[in-house]
C-alpha atoms as a PDB file:
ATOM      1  CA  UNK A   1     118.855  97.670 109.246  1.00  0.00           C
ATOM      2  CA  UNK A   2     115.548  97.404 107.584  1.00  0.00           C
ATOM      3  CA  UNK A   3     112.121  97.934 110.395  1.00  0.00           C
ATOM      4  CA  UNK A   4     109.260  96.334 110.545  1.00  0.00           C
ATOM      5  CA  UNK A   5     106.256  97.424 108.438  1.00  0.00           C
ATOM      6  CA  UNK A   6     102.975  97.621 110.355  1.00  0.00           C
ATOM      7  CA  UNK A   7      99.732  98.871 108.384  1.00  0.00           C
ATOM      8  CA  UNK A   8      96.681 100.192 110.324  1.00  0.00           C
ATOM      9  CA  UNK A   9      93.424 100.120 108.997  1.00  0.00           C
ATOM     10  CA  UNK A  10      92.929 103.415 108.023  1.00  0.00           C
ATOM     11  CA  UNK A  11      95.819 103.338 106.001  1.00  0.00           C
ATOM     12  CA  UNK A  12      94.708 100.290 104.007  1.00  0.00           C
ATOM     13  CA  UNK A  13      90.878 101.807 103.292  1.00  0.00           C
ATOM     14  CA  UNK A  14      93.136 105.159 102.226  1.00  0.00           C
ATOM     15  CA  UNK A  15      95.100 102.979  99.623  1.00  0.00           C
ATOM     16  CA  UNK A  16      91.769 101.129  98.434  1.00  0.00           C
ATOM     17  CA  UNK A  17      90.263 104.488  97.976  1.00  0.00           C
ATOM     18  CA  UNK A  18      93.116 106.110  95.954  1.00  0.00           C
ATOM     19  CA  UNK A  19      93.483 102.849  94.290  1.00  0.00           C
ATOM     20  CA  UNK A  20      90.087 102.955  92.731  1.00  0.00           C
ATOM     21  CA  UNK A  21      90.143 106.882  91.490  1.00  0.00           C
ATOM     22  CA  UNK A  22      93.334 106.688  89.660  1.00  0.00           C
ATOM     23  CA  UNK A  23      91.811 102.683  88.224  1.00  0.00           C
ATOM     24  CA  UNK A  24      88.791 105.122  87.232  1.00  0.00           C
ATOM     25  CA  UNK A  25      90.630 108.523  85.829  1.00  0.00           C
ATOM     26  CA  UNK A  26      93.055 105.883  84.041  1.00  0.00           C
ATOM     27  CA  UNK A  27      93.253 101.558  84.038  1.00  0.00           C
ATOM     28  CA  UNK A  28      96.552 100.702  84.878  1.00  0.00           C
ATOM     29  CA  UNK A  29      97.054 104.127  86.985  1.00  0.00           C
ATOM     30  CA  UNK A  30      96.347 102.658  90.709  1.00  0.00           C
ATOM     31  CA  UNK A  31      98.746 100.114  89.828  1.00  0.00           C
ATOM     32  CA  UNK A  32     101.363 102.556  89.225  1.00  0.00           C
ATOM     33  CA  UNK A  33     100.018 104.604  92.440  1.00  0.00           C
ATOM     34  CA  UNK A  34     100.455 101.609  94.947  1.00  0.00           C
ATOM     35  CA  UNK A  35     104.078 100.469  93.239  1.00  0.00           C
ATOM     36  CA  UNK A  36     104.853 103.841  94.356  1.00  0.00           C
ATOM     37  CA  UNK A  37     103.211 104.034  97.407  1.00  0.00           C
ATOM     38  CA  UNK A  38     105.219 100.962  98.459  1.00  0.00           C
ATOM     39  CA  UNK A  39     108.596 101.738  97.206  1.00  0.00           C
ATOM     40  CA  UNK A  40     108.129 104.731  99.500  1.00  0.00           C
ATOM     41  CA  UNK A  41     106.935 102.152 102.577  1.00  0.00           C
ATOM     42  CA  UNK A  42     110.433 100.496 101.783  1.00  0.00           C
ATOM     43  CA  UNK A  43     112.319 103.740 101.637  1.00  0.00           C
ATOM     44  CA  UNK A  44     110.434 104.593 105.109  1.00  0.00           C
ATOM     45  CA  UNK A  45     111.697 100.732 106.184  1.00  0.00           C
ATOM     46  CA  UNK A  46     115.161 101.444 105.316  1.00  0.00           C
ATOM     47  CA  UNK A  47     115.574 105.094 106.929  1.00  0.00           C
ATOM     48  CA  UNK A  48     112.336 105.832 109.187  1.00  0.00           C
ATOM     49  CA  UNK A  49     114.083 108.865 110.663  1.00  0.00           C
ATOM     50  CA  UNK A  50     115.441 110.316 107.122  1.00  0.00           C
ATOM     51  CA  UNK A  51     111.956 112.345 106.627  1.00  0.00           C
ATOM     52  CA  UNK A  52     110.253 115.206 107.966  1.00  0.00           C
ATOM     53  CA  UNK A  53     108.516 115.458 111.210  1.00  0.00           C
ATOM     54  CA  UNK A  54     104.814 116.605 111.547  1.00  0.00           C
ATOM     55  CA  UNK A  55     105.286 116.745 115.437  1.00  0.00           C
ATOM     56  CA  UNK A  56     106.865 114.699 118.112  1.00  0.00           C
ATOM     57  CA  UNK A  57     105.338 111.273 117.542  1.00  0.00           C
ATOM     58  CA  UNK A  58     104.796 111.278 113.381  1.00  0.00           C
ATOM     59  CA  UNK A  59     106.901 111.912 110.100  1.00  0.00           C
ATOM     60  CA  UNK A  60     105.577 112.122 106.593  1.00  0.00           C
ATOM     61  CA  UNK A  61     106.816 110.957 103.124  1.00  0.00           C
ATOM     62  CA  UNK A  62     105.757 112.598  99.839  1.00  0.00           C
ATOM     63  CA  UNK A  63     105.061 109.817  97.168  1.00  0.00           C
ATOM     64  CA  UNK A  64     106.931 110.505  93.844  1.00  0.00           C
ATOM     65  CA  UNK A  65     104.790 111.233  90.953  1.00  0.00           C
ATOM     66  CA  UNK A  66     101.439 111.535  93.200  1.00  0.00           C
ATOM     67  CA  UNK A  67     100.106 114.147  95.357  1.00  0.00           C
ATOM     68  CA  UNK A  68      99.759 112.067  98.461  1.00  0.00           C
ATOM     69  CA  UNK A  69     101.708 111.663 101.793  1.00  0.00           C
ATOM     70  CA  UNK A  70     102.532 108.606 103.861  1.00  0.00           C
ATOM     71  CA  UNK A  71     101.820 109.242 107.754  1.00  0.00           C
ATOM     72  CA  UNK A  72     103.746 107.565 109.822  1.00  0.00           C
ATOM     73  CA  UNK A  73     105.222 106.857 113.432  1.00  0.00           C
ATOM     74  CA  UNK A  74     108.635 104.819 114.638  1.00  0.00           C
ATOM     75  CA  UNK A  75     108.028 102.627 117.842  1.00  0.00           C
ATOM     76  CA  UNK A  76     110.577 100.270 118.837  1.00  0.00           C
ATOM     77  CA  UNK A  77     111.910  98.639 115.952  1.00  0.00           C
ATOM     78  CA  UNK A  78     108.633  98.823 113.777  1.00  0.00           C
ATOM     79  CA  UNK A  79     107.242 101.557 111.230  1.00  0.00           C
ATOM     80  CA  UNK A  80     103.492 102.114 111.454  1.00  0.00           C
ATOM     81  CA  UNK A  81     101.793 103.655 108.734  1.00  0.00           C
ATOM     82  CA  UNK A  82      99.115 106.021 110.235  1.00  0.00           C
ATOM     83  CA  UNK A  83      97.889 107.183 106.740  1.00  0.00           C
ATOM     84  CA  UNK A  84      97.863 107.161 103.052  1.00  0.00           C
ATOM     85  CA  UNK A  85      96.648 110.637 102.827  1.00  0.00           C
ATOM     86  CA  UNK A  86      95.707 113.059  99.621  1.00  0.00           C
ATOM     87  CA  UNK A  87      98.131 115.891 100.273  1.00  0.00           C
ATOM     88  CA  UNK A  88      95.015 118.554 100.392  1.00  0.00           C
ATOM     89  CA  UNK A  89      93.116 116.865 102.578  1.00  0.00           C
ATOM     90  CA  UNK A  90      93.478 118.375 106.290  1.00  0.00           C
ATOM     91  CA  UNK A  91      94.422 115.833 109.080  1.00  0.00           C
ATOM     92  CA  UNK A  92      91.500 114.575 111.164  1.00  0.00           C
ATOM     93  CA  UNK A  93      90.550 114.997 114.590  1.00  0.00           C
END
């Protein structure tokens, strides 16, 4: 069974972001950046539980071919994508 997909806001202006470097460093490179980025939201979709925990409430995904992370939480029967986060960058407060 495949969950629902729920993007918050912070994760879309992350995506934008990273979008635009790579589209800078390399046209054609945020394209391949968000193809990935979404095969890993599907791979999240398909088996939320499959990847590692950060702490009781959120998991993480490493995105092939790009050092960033997906942050996410399971509620219910929905996926919500916290962050699209560089893999240096230190988590908020």
């Amino acid at each position: 069974m495949s969950y629902a997909l729920e993007l918050q806001e912070e994760a879309v202006i992350d995506m934008r972001d990273a979008f635009e470097w790579y589209e800078q460093q390399k046209t054609g490179l945020g394209f391949e950046l968000i193809d990935e980025i979404e095969s890993g939201f599907e791979q999240i979709c398909n088996s939320p539980f499959h990847y590692s925990s950060i702490n009781e409430h959120f998991r993480k995904l490493k995105i092939k071919r790009f050092p960033y992370l997906v942050i996410y939480e399971v509620e219910a029967l929905k996926v919500i994508i916290i962050a699209v986060r560089h893999s240096s960058k230190k988590p908020k407060d």
